[in-house]
Protein backbone atom coordinates (compact mmCIF):
# COMPACT_ATOMS: atom_id res chain seq x y z
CA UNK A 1 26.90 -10.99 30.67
CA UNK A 2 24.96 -11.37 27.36
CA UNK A 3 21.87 -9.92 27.46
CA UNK A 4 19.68 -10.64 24.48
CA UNK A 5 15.58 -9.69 23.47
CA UNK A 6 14.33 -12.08 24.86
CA UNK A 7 15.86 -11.13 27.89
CA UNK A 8 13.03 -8.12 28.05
CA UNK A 9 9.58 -8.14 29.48
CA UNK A 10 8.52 -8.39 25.81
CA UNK A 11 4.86 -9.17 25.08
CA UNK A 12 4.17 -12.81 24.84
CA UNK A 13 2.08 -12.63 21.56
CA UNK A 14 5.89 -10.74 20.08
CA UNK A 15 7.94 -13.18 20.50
CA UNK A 16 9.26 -15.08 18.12
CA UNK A 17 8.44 -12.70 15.49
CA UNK A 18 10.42 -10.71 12.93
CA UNK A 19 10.14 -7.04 12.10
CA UNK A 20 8.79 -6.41 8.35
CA UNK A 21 11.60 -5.53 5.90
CA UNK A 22 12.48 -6.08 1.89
CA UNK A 23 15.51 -6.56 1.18
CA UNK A 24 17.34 -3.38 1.05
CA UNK A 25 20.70 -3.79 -1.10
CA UNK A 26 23.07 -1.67 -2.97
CA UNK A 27 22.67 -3.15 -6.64
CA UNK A 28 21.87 -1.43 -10.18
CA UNK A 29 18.36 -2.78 -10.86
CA UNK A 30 15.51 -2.46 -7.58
CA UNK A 31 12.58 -3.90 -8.70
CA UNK A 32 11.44 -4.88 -5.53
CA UNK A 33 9.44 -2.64 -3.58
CA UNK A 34 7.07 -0.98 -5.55
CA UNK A 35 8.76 2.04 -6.05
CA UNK A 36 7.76 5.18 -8.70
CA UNK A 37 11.22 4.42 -10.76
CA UNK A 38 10.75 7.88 -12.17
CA UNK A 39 12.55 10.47 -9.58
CA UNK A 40 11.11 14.11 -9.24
CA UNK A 41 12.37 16.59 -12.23
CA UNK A 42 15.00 19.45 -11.35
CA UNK A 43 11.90 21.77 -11.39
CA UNK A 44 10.04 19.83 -8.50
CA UNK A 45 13.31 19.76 -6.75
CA UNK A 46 13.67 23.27 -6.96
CA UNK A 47 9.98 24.08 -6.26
CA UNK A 48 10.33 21.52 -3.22
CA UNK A 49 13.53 22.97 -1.60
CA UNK A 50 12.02 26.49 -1.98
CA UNK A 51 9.03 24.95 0.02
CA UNK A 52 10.49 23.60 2.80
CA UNK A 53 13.16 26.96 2.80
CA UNK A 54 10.20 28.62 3.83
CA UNK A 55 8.80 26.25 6.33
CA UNK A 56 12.22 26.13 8.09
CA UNK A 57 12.04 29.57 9.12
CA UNK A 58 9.42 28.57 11.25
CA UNK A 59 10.52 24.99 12.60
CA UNK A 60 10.62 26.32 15.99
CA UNK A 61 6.87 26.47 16.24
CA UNK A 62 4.56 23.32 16.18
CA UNK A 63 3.23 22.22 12.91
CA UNK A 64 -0.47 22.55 12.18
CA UNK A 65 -1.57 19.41 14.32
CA UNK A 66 -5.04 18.80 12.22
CA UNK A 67 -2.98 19.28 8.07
CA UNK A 68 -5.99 21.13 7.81
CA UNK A 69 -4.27 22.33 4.28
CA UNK A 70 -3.36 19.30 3.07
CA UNK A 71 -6.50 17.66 3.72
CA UNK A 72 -7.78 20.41 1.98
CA UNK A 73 -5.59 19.51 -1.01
CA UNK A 74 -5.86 16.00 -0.88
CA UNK A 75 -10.11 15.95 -0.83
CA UNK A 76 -10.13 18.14 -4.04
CA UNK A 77 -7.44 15.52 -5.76
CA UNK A 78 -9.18 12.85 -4.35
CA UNK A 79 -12.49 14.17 -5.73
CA UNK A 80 -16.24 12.82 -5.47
CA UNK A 81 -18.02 15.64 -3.37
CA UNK A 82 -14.91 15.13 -0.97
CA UNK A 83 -14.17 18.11 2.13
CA UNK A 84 -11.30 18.46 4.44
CA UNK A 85 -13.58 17.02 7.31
CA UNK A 86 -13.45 13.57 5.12
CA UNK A 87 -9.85 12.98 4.75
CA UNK A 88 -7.01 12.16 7.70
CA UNK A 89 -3.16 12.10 6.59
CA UNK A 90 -0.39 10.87 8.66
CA UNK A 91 2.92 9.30 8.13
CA UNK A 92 2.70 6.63 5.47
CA UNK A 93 -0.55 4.60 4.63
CA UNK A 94 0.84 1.92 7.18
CA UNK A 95 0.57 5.25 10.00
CA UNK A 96 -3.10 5.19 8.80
CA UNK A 97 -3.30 1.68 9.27
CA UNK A 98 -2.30 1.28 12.51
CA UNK A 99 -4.71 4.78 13.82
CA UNK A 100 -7.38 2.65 12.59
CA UNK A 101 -6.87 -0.44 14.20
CA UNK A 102 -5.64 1.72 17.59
CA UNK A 103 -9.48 3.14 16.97
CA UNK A 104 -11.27 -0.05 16.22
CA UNK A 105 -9.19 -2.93 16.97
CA UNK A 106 -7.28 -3.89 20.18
CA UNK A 107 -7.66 -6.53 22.61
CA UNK A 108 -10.40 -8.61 22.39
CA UNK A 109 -11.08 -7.55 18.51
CA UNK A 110 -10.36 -8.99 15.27
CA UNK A 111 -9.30 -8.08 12.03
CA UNK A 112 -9.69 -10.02 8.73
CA UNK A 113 -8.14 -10.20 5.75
CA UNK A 114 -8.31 -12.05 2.45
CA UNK A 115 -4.52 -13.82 1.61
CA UNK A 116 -2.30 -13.41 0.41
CA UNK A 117 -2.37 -9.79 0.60
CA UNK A 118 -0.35 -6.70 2.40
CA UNK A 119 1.84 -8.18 5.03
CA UNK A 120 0.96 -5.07 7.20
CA UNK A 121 -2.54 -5.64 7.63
CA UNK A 122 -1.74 -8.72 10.50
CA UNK A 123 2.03 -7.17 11.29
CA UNK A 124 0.35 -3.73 12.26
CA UNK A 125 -2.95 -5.77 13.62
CA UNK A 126 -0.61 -7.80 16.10
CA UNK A 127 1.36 -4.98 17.19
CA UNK A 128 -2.24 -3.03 18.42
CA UNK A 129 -3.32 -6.03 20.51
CA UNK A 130 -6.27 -6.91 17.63
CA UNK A 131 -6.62 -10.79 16.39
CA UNK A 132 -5.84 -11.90 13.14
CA UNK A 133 -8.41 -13.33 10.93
CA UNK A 134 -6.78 -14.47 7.67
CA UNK A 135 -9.22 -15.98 4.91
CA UNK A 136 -7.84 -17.54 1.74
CA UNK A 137 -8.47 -15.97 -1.50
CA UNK A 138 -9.35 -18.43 -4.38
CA UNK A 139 -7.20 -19.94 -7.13
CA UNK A 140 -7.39 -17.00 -9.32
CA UNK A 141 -6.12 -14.87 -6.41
CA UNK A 142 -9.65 -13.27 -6.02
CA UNK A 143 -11.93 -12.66 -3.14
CA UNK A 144 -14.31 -15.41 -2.50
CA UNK A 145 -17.09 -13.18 -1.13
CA UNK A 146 -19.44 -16.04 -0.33
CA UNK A 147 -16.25 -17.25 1.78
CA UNK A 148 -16.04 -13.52 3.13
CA UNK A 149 -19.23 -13.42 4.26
CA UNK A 150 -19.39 -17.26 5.79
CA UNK A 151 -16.12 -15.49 8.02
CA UNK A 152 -17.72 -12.45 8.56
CA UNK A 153 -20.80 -14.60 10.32
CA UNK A 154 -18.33 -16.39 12.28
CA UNK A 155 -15.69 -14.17 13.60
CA UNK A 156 -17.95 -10.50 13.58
CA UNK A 157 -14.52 -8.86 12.89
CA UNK A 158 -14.32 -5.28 14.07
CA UNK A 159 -12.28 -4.36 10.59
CA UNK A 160 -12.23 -5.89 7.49
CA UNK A 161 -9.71 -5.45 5.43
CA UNK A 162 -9.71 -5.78 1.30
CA UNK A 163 -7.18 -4.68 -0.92
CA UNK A 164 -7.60 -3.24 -4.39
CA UNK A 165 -5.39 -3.63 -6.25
CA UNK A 166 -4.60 -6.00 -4.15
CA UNK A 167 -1.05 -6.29 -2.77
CA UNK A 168 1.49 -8.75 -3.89
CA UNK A 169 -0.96 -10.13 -6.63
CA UNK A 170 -2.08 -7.08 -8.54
CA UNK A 171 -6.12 -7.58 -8.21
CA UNK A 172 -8.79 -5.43 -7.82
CA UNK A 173 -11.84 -5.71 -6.54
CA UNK A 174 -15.64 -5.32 -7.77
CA UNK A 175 -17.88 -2.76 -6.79
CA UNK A 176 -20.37 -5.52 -6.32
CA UNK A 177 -17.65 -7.50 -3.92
CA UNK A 178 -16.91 -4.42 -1.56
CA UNK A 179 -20.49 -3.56 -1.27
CA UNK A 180 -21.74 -7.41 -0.17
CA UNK A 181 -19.01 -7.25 2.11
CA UNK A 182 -20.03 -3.65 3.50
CA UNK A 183 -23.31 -5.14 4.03
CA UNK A 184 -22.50 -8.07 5.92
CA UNK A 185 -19.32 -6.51 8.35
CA UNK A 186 -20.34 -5.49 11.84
CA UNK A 187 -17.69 -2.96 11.88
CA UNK A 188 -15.40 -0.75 9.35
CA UNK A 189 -14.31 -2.08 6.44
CA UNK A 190 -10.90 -0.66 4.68
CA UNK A 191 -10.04 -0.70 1.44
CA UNK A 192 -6.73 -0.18 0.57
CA UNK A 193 -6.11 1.59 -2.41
CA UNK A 194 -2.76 2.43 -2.22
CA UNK A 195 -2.32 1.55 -6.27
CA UNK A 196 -5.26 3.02 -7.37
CA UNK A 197 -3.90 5.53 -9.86
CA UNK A 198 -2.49 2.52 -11.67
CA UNK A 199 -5.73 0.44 -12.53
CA UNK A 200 -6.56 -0.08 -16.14
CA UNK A 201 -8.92 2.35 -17.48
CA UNK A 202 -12.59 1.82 -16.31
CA UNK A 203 -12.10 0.17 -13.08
CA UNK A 204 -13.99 1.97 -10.27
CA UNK A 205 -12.48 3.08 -6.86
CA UNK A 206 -14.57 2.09 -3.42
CA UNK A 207 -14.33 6.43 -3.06
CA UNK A 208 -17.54 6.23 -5.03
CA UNK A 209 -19.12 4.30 -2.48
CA UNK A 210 -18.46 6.40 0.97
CA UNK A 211 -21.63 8.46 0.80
CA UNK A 212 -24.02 5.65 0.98
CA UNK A 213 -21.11 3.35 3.64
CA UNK A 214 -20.08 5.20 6.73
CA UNK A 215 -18.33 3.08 8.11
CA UNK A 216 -16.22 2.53 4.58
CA UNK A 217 -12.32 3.66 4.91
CA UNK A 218 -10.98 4.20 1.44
CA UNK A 219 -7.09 4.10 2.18
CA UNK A 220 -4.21 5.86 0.21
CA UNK A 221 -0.74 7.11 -0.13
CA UNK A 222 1.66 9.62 -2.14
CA UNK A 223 4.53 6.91 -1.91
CA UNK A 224 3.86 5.30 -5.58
CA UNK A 225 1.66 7.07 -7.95
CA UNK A 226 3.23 10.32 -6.61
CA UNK A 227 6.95 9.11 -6.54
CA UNK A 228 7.25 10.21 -2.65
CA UNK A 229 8.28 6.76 -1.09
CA UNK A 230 11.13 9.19 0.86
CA UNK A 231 8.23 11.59 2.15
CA UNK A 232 6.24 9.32 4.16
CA UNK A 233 2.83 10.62 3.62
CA UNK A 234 -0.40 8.60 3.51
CA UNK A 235 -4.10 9.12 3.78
CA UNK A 236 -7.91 8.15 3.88
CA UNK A 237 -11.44 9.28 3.23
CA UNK A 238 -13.94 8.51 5.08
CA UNK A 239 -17.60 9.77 6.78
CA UNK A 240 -16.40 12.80 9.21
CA UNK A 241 -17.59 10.43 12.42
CA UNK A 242 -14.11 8.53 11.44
CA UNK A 243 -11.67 11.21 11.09
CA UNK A 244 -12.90 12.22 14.69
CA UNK A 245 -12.28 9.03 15.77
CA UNK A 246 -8.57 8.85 14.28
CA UNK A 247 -8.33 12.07 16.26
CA UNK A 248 -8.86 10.20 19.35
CA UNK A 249 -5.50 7.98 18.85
CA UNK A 250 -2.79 10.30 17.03
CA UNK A 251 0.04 11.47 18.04
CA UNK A 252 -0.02 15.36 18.88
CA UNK A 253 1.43 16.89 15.86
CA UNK A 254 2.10 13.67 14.27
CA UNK A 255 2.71 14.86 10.82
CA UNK A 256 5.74 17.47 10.72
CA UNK A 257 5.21 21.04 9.14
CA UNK A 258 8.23 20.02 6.01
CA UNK A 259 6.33 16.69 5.78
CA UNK A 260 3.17 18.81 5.07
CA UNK A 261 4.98 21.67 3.18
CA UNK A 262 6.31 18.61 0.80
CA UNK A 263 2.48 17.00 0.28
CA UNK A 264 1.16 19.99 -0.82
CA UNK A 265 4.07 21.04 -2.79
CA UNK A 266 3.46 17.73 -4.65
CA UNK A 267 0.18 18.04 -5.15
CA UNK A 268 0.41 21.33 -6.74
CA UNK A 269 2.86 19.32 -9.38
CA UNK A 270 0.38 16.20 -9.49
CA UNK A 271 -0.22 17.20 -13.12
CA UNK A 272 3.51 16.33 -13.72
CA UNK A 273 3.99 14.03 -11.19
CA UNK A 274 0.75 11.41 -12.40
CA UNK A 275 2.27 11.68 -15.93
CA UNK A 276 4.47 8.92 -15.32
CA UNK A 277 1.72 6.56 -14.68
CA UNK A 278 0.33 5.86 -18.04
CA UNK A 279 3.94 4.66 -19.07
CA UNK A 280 4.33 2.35 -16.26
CA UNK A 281 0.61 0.95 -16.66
CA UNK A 282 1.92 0.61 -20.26
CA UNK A 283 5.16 -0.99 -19.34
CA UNK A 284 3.59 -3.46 -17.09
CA UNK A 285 1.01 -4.77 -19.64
CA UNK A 286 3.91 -5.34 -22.01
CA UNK A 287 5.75 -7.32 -19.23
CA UNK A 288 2.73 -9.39 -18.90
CA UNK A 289 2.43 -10.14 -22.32
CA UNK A 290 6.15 -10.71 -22.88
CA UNK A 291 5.94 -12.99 -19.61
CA UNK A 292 2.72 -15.25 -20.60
CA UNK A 293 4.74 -15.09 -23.94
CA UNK A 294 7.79 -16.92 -22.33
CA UNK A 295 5.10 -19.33 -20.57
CA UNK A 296 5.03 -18.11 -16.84
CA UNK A 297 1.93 -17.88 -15.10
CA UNK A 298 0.64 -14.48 -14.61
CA UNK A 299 -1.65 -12.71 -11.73
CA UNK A 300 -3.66 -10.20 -13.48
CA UNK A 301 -2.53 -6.69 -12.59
CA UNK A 302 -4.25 -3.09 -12.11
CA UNK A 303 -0.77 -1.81 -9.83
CA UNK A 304 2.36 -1.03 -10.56
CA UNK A 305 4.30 -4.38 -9.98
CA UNK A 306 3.25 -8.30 -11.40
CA UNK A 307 3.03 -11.10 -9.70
CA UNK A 308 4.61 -14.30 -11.67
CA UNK A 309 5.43 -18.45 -11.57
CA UNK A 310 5.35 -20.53 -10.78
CA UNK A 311 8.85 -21.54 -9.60
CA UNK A 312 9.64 -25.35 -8.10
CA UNK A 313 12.60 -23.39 -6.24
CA UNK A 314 11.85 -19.55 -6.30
CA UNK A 315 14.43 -19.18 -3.54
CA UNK A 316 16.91 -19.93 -6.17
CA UNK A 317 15.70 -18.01 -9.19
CA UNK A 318 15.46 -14.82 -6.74
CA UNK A 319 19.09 -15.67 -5.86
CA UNK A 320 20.18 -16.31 -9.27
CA UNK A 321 18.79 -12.87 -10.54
CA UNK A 322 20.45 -10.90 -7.66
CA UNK A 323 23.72 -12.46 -8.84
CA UNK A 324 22.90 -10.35 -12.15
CA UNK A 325 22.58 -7.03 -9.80
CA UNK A 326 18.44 -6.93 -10.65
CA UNK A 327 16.29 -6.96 -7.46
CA UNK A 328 12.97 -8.52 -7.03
CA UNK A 329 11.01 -9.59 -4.09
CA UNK A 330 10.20 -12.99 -2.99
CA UNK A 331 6.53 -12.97 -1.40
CA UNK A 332 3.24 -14.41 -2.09
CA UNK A 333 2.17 -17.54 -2.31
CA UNK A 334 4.96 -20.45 -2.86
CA UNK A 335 6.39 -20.82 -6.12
CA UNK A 336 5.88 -17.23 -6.91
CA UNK A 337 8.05 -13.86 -7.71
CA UNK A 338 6.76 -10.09 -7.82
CA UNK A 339 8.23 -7.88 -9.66
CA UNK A 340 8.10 -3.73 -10.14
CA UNK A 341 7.38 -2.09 -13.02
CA UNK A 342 10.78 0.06 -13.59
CA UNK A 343 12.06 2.01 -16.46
CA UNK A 344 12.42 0.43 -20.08
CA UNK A 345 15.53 0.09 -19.68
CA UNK A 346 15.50 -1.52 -15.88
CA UNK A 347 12.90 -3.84 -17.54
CA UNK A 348 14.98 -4.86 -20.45
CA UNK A 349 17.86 -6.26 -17.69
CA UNK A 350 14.71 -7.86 -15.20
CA UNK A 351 14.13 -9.89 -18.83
CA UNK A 352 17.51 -10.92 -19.35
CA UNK A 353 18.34 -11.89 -16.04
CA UNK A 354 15.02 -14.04 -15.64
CA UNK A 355 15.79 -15.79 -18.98
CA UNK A 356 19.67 -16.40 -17.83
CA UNK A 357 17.60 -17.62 -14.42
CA UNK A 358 15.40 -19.97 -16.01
CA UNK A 359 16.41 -21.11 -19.07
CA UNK A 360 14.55 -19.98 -20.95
């Protein structure tokens, strides 16, 4: 007798739906997921495995359940007057994600978000029980605020969601923007920073607004500036009322003592491990230039990956360029292509193939 998912006592508001995944093939060139391209040296490696040698001796006992140590570590990198009692960390930024929504979302709640943007924020939304709210961003991929705020009136969402850089277009956000919007939400507003480290110079992070917003989440992760996509580690600041309130909805001893050990490890090497970043912010504004040069249309980007176009069959140019072993991601709005800042030389075939792709 076949027996297939829908089969189960699933949720009605799950059917139907598909679990979030890139594409995750074997091929020479992955430019697709926003990856660090630079692994960690033979020194981290070493300093790492001596780490979590240690913690192993110990794996029989419960890991600290509050990473009192590695919120610790991550308020003084984080900086701005920042203590322990401020930060949360958990298993990815998407783990911090969902605790918030768990917190302040649920049934009968909404969330809102300005599209395109991280394909989470409604995947992890739907999964708590919490409404979707999705508002379109303009032409130039930015937030409307007067838009924002119109929505705001309408649907009092219990979390607001921006994005900055913004997720798959590249764009951050104003000061200004984040604070009208702060003004105007009923309930906590996140802002997702998870590319912060790689805005161009002089553009401010929402961290300098969280003493005068407490119910501001600034959201984070090690995965990309740090190069620890394989660690799973992710975190927020916020006022102390919030972290107490995550507390309320986590997993006991949700974040394992070697994922800990490995955080702090790293950010005892952040020196070493942030020096990458000013070669990939480098690397991407020469794609962009070399891109506008070769007359594609161009999001403007403070992360680590560009949005590009537009495409009358992006389906195909995607396909095309996997043929040549060089991996990019097919997301955003139609007729456009995202691709990851990688090494010089990745780069170098990600231009070759997309020439061979388009003709150009």
């Amino acid at each position: 007798m076949s027996f297939t998912l829908n089969d189960l006592p699933l949720r009605d508001d799950l059917r139907g739906r598909s679990p979030y995944g890139a594409p995750q093939l074997d091929v020479p060139v992955v430019l697709n997921t926003n990856e660090n391209p630079h692994p960690p040296s033979a020194r981290l490696a070493k300093a790492l495995a001596e780490a979590v040698a240690d913690t192993a001796l110990g794996l029989n006992r419960y890991p600290d359940r509050d990473a009192v140590r590695l919120r610790e570590g991550l308020a003084a990198y984080l900086g701005h007057g920042l203590t322990a009692d401020q930060v949360w960390a958990a298993n990815g930024s998407n783990e911090v994600l969902q605790q918030i929504l768990q917190a302040f979302g649920g049934p009968g709640r909404s969330a809102m978000g300005f599209e395109p943007s991280y394909s989470m924020h409604p995947i992890i939304s739907r999964g708590t029980g919490t409404a979707w709210v999705s508002v379109p961003r303009g032409a130039d991929f930015r937030v409307d605020v007067d838009a924002a705020l119109a929505a705001i009136a309408e649907h009092q969402p219990s979390v607001v969601f921006l994005t900055s850089p913004n997720n798959p277009t590249g764009t951050a956000l104003d000061l200004a923007d984040t604070e009208r919007v702060l003004a105007a939400a009923p309930g906590v507003v996140v802002v997702d920073e998870a590319y912060a480290e790689f805005r161009r110079e002089g553009t401010p992070s929402a961290l300098s607004l969280l003493s005068d917003h407490p119910r501001l989440v600034v959201s984070r992760t090690m995965s990309k500036a740090f190069a620890l996509a394989g660690a799973r580690v992710g975190y927020l600041a916020a006022h102390p009322a919030v972290v107490e309130a995550l507390q309320l909805v986590r997993l006991p001893y949700h974040l394992s003592a070697v994922t800990q050990t490995v955080a702090l490890t790293a950010l005892d090497h952040a020196d070493e491990l942030l020096a990458a970043v000013a070669d990939l912010r480098a690397e991407r504004d020469s794609l962009v230039s070399w891109l506008r040069g070769h007359g594609f249309s161009v999001a403007e980007s403070d992360a680590n990956f560009v949005l590009f176009g537009e495409f009358e069959d992006r389906s195909r140019v995607w396909q095309d360029m996997l043929d040549q072993q060089v991996l990019i991601r097919e997301t955003g709005p139609p007729g456009w292509l995202r691709v990851s800042v990688g090494t010089p030389q990745e780069m170098a075939a990600f231009r070759r193939a997309l020439l061979s792709a388009t003709g150009r």
